[in-house]
Protein backbone atom coordinates (compact mmCIF):
# COMPACT_ATOMS: atom_id res chain seq x y z
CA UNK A 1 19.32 35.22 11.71
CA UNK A 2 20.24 35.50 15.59
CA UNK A 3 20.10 33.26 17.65
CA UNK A 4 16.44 32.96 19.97
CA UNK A 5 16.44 34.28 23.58
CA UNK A 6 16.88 31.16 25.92
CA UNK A 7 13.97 31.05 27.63
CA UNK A 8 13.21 31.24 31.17
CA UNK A 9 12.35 28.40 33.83
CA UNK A 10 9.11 29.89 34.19
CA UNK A 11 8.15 29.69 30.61
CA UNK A 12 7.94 25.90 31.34
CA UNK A 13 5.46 25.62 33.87
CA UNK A 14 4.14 22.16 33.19
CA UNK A 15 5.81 18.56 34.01
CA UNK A 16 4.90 16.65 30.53
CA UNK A 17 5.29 13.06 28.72
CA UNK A 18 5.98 12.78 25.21
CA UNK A 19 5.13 9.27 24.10
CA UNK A 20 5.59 7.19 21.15
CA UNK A 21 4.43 4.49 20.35
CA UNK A 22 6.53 1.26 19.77
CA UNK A 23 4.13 -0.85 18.04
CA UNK A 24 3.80 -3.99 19.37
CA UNK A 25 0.61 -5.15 20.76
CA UNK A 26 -1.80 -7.36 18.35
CA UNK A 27 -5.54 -7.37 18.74
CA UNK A 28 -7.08 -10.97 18.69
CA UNK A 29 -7.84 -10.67 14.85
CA UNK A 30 -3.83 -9.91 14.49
CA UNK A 31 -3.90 -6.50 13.66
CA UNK A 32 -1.56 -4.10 15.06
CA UNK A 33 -3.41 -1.76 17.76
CA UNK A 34 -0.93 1.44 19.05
CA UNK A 35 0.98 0.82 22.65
CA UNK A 36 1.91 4.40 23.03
CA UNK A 37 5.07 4.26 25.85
CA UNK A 38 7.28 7.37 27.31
CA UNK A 39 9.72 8.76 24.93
CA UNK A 40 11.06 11.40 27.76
CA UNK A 41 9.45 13.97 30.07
CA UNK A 42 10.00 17.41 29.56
CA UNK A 43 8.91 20.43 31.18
CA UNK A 44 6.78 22.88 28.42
CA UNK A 45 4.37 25.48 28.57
CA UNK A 46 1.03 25.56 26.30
CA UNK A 47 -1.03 27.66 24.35
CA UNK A 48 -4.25 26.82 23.82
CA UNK A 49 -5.04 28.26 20.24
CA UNK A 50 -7.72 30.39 19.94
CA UNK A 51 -9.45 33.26 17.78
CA UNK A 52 -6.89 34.86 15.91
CA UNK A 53 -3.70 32.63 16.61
CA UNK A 54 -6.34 29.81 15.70
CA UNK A 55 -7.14 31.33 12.57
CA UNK A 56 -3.57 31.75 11.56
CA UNK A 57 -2.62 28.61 12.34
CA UNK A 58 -5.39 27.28 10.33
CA UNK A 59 -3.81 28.36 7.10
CA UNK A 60 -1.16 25.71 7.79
CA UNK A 61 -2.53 22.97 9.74
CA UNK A 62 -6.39 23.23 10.65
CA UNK A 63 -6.23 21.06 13.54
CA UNK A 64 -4.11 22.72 15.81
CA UNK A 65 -5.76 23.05 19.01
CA UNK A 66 -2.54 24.14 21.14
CA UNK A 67 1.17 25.24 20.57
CA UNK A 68 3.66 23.14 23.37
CA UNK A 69 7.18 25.01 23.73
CA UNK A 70 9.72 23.11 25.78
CA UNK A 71 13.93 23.25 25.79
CA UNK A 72 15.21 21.43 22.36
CA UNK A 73 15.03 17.36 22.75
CA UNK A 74 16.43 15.19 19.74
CA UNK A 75 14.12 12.74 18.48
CA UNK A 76 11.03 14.36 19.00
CA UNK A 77 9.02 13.92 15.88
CA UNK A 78 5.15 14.45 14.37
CA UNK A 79 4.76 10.93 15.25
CA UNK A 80 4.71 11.39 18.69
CA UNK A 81 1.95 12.47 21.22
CA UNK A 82 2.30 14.81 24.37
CA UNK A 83 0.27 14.49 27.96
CA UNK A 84 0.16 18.43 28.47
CA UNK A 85 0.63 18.06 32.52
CA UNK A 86 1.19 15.38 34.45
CA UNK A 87 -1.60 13.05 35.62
CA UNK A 88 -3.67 14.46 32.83
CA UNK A 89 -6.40 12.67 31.22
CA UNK A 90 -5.81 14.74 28.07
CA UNK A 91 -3.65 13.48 25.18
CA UNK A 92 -2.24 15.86 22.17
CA UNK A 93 -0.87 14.29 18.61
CA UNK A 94 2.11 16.23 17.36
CA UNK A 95 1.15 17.22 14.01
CA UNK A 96 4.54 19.58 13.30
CA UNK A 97 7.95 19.88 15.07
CA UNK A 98 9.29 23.47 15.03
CA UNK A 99 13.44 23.87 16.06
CA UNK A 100 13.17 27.80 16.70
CA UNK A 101 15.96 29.10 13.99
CA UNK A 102 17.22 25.80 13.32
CA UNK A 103 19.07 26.12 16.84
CA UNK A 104 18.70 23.38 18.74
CA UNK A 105 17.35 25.74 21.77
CA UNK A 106 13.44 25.29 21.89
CA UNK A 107 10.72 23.05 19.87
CA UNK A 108 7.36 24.05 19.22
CA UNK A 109 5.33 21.52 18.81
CA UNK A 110 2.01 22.00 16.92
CA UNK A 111 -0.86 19.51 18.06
CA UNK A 112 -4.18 18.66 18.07
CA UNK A 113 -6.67 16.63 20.57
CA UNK A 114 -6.12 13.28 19.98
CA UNK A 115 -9.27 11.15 19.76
């Protein structure tokens, strides 16, 4: 297997915050509710999936909605969530963490609309 193109600046139009969440707020009955903070901020380009790319995507996870590629970051995991471009009101969960060729280059990062 070769070794993927680097991609160009362009390819990553968008300014965007992967988040995680670290867990510790407590509603008032003691349960633990999700305080989703930054991670990093990348820049990443997205693919909204549709018609045939939906449908193959479907075969392997039904719920993607969109396909985020951005330069390789360690510690990005399916855990996570992404804001697609800055000052957006919209918020992806990662369902799937792709390293193109097992490179360290680029990440896809499958996701749905998170609810």
């Amino acid at each position: 297997m070769s070794m993927p193109k680097k991609s160009a600046a362009g390819d990553f139009p968008f300014r965007m915050t992967i988040l995680r969440d670290v867990g510790i707020a407590k509603s008032a009955s003691g349960h633990r509710i999700a305080d989703w903070q930054p991670f990093t901020k990348v820049w990443g380009g997205e693919e909204i999936t549709t018609g045939r790319e939906f449908w193959n995507a479907m075969q392997v996870q039904p719920d993607i909605t969109s396909i985020i590629k951005t330069r390789y970051v360690a510690g990005i995991t399916s855990k996570m969530r992404v804001v697609p471009k800055q000052g957006s009101s919209r918020t992806l969960e990662i369902t799937a963490v792709k390293n193109a060729g097992s490179f360290n280059v680029e990440l896809e990062l499958w996701c749905k609309e998170a609810l």
